[in-house]
Protein backbone atom coordinates (compact mmCIF):
# COMPACT_ATOMS: atom_id res chain seq x y z
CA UNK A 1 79.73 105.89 80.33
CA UNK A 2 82.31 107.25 78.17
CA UNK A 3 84.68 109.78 80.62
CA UNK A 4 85.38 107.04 83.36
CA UNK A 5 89.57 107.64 84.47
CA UNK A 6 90.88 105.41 82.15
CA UNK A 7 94.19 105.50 84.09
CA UNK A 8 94.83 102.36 86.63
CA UNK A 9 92.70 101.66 88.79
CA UNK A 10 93.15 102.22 92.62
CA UNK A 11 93.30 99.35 94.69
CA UNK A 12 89.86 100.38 96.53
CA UNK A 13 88.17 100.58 93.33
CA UNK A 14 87.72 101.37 89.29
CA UNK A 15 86.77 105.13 89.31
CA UNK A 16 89.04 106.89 91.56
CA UNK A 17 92.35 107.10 91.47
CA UNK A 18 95.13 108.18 93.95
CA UNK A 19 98.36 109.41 92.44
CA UNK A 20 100.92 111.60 93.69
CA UNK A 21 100.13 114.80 93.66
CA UNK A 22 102.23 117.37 91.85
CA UNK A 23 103.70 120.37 94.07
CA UNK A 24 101.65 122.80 92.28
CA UNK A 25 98.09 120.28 92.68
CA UNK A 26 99.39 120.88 96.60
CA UNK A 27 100.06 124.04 96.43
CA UNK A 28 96.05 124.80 94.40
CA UNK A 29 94.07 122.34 97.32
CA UNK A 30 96.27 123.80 100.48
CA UNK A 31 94.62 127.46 99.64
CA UNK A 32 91.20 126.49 99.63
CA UNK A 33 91.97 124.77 103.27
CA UNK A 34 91.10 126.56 106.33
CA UNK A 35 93.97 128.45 107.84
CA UNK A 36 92.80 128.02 111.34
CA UNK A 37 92.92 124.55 111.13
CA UNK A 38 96.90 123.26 110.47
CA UNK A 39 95.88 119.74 111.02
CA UNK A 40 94.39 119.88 107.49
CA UNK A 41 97.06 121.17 105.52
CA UNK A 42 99.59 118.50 107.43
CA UNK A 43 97.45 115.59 105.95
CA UNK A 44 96.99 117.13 102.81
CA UNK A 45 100.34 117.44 102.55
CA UNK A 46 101.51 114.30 104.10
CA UNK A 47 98.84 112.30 101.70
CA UNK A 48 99.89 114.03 98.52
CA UNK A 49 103.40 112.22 98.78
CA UNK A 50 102.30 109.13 100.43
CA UNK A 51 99.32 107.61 99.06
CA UNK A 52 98.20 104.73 100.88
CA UNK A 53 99.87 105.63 104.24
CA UNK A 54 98.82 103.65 107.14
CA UNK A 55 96.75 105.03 109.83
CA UNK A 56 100.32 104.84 112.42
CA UNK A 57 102.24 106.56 110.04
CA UNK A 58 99.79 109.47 109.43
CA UNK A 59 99.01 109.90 112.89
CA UNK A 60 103.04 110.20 113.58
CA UNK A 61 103.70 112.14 111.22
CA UNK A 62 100.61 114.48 110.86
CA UNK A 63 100.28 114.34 114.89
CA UNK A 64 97.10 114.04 114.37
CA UNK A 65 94.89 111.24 116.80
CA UNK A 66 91.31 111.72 115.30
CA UNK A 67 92.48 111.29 111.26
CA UNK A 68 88.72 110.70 109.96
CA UNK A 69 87.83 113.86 111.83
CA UNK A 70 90.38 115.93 109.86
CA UNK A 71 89.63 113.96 106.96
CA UNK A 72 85.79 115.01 107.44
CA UNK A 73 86.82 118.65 107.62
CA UNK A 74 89.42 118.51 104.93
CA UNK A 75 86.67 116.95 102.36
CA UNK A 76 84.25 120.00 102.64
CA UNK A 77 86.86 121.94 101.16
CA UNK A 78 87.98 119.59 99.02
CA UNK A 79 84.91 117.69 97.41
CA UNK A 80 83.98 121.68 95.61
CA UNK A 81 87.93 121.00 94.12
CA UNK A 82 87.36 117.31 92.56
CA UNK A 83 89.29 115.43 95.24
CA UNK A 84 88.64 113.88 98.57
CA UNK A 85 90.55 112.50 101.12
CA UNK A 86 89.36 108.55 102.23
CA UNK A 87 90.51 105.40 103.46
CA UNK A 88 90.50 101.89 103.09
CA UNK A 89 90.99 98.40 104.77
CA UNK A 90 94.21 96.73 103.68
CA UNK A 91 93.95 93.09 101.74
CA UNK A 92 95.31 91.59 104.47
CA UNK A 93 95.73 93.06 108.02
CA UNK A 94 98.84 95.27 108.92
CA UNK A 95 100.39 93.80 112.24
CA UNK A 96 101.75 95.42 115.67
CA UNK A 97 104.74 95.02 116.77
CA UNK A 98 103.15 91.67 118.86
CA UNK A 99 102.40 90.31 115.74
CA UNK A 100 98.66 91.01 116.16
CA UNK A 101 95.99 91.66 113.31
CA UNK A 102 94.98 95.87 113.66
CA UNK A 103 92.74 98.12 112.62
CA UNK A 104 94.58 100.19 110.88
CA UNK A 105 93.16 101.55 107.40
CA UNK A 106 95.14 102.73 104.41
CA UNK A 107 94.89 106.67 103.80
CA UNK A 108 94.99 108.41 100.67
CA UNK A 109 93.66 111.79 98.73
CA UNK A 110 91.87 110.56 95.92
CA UNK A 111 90.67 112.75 92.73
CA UNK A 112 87.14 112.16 91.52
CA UNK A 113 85.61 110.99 88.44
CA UNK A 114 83.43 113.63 86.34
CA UNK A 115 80.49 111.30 86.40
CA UNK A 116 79.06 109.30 89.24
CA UNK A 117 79.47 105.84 88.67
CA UNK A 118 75.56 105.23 88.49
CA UNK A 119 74.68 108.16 86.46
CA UNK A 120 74.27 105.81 83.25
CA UNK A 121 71.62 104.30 85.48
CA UNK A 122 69.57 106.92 86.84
């Protein structure tokens, strides 16, 4: 496969990648967003600065509860545009403030590759 993002990898894997986005990148996804729903421009917004945000701080600061339902919503939109918006598991377990293991998942927009990763394959 010869057009695989040849740029670092992301820490979820080799063939997406999950840079800051530029204000104009923002400015191109946030228009193809609904306008009734405000939720999705806050995370699009919030992610595009602050790639691998944790769950707390996305739900603060996007007052949003439900993120993978946004997330869902946002992605219909944004799959047609070459990015997506996903999350992962940390490599080791963010803590509370008790000092217990959570579930909290690292969330970033991520831009596609050109080619799926098994098209060489198939």
């Amino acid at each position: 496969m010869n057009n695989r993002i040849n740029a670092v990898p992301s820490l979820s894997n080799g063939f997406m990648t999950n840079d800051i986005l530029d204000d104009e990148t923002v400015e191109y996804l946030v228009s193809h967003l609904s306008e009734n729903r405000p939720a999705l421009i806050r995370l699009v917004e919030f992610l595009s600065k602050n790639p691998h945000a944790p769950s707390v701080n996305v739900n603060r600061e996007c007052a949003i509860g439900n993120i993978s339902q946004e997330a869902t919503a946002a992605n219909k939109f944004l799959f047609a545009l070459g990015y997506m918006i996903g999350c992962m598991r940390p490599p080791v377990p963010l803590k509370n403030r008790f000092k217990q293991d959570t579930a909290q998942h690292l969330w970033s927009i991520y831009k596609l590759p050109k080619e799926a990763a098994n098209d060489s394959v198939y």
